[in-house]
C-alpha atoms as a PDB file:
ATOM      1  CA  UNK A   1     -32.675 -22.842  -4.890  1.00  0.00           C
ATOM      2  CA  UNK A   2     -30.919 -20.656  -7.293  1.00  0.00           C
ATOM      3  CA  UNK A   3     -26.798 -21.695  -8.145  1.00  0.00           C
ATOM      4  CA  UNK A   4     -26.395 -22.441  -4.471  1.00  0.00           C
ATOM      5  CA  UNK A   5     -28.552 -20.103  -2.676  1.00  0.00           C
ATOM      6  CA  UNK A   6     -32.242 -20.846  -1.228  1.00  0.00           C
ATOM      7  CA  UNK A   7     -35.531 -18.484  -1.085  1.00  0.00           C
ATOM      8  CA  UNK A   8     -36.371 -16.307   1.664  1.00  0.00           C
ATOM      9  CA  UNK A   9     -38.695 -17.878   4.306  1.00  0.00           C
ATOM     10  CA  UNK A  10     -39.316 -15.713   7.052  1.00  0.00           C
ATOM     11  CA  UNK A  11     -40.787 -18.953   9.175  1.00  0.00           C
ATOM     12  CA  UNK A  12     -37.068 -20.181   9.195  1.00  0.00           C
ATOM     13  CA  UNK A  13     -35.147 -17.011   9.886  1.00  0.00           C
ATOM     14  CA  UNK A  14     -34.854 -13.431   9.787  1.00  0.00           C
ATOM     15  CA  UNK A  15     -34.633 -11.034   6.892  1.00  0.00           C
ATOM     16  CA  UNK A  16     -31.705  -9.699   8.258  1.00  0.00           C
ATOM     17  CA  UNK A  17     -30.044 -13.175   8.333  1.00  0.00           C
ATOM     18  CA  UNK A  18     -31.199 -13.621   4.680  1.00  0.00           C
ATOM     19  CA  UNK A  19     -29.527 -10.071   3.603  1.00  0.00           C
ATOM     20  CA  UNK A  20     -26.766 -11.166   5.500  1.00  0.00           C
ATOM     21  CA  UNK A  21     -25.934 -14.618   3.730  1.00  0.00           C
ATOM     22  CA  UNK A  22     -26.995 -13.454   0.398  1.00  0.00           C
ATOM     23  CA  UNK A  23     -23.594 -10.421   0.410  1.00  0.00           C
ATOM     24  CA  UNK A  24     -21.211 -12.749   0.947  1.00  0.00           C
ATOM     25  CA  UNK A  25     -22.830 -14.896  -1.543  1.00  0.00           C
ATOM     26  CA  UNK A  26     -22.647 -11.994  -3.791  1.00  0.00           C
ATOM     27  CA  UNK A  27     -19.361 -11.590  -2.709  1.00  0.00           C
ATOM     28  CA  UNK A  28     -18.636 -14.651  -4.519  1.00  0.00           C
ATOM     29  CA  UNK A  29     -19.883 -13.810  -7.812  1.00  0.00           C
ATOM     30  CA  UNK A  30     -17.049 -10.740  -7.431  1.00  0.00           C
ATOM     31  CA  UNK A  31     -19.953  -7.920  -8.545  1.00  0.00           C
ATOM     32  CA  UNK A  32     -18.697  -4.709  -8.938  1.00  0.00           C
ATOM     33  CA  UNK A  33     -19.495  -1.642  -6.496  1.00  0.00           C
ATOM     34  CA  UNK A  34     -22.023   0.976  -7.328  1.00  0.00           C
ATOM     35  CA  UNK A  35     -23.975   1.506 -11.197  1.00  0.00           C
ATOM     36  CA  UNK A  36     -23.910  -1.768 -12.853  1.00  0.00           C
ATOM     37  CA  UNK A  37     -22.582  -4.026  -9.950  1.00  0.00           C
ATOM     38  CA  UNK A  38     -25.949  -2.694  -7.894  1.00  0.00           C
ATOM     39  CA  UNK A  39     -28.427  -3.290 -10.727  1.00  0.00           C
ATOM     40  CA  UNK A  40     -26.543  -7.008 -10.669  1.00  0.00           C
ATOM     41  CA  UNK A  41     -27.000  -6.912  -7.175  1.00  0.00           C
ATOM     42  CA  UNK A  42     -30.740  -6.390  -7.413  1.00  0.00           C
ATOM     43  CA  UNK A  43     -31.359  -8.672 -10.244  1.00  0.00           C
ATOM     44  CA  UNK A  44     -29.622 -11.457  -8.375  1.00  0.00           C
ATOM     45  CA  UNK A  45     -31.834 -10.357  -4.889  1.00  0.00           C
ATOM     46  CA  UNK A  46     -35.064 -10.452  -7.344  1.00  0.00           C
ATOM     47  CA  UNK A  47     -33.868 -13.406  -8.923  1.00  0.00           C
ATOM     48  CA  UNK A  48     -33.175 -15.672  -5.621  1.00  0.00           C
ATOM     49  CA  UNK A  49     -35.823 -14.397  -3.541  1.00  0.00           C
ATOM     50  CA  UNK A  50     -38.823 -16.265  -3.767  1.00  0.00           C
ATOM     51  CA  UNK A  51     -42.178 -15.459  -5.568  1.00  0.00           C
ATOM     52  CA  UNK A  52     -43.922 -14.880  -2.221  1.00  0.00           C
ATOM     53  CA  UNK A  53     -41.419 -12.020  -1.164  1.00  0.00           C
ATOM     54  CA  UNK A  54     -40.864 -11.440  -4.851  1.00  0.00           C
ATOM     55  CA  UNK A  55     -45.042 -10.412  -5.087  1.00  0.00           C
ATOM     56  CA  UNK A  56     -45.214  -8.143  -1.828  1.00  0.00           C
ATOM     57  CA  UNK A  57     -42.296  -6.271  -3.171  1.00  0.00           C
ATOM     58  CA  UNK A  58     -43.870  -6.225  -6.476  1.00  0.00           C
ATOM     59  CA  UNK A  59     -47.711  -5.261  -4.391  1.00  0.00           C
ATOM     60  CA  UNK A  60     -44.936  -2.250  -2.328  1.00  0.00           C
ATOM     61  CA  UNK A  61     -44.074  -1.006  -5.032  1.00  0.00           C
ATOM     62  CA  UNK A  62     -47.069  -0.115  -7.430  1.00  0.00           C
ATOM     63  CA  UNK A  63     -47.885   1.639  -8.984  1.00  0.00           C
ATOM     64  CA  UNK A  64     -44.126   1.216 -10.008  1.00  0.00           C
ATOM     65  CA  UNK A  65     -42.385  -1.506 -10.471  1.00  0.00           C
ATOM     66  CA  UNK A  66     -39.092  -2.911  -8.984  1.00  0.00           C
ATOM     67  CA  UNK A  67     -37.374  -2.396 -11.680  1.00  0.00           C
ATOM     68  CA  UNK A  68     -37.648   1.286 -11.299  1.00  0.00           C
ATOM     69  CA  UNK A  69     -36.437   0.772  -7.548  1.00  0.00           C
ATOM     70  CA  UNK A  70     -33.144   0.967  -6.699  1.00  0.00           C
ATOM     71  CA  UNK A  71     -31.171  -1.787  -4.623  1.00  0.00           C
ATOM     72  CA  UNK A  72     -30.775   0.029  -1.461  1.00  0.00           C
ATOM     73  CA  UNK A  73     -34.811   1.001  -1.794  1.00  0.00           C
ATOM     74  CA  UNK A  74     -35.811  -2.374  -2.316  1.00  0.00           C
ATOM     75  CA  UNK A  75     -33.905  -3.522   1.176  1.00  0.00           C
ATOM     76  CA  UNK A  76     -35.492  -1.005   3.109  1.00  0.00           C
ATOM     77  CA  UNK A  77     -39.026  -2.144   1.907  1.00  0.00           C
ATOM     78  CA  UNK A  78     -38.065  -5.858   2.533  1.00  0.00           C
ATOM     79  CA  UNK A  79     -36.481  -4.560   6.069  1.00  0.00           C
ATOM     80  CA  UNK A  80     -39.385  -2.647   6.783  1.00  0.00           C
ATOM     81  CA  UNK A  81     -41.954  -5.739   6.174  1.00  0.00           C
ATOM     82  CA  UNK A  82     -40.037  -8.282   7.874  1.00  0.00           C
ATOM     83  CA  UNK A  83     -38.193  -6.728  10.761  1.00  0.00           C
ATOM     84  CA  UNK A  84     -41.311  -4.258  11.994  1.00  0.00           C
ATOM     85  CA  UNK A  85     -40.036  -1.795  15.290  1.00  0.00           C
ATOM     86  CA  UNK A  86     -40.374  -3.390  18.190  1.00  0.00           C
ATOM     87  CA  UNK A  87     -42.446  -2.120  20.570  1.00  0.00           C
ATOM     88  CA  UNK A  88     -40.390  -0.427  23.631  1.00  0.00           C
ATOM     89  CA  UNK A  89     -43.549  -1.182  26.139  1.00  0.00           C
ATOM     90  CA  UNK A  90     -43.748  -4.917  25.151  1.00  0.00           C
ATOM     91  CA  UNK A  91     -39.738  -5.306  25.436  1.00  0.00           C
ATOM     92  CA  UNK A  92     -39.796  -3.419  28.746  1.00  0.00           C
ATOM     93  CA  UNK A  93     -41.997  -5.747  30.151  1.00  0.00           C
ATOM     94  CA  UNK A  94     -40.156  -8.569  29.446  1.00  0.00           C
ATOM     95  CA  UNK A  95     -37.092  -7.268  30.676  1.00  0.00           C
ATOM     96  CA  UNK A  96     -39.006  -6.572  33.800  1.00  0.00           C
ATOM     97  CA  UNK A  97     -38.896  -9.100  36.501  1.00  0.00           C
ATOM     98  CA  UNK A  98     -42.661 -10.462  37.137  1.00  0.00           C
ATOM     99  CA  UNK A  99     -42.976  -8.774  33.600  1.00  0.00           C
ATOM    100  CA  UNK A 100     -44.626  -5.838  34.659  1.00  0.00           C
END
């Protein structure tokens, strides 16, 4: 845990729930909008995230580095990973009574 806020474990919740949490606990640190306040933003994201997220981001983004990444990027590729499209067939069928 990092000054009040905990890793990412996708076993325990969503990322979506994660990205959630962590803005309004960047809310709290009073960051400011756009240029510096997103570089803050991402620093804080790379900083609280975990080493297990922290390395597929790192393995997503080579032959860069996150660094070079901007924030919004670097949410996308962690949405993208952990919140994969749902498949409309599989949903169907379980919206489906007898699930077919």
């Amino acid at each position: 845990m990092s000054e009040g806020f905990c890793t990412f474990d996708p076993v325990k919740e969503t990322i979506t729930s994660y990205l959630n949490r962590f803005n309004h606990f960047l809310r709290t640190k009073e960051l400011p909008a756009g240029g510096d306040g997103e570089e803050l933003r991402k620093s804080w994201l790379l900083r609280v995230i975990g080493a297990g997220p922290g390395n597929t981001l790192d393995a997503w983004c080579f032959p860069d580095t996150t660094d070079t990444k901007i924030y919004d990027k670097i949410l996308a590729l962690l949405r993208s990973h952990f919140e994969p499209a749902k498949n409309k067939n599989s949903e169907r069928k379980i919206l489906t009574p007898g699930g077919s």
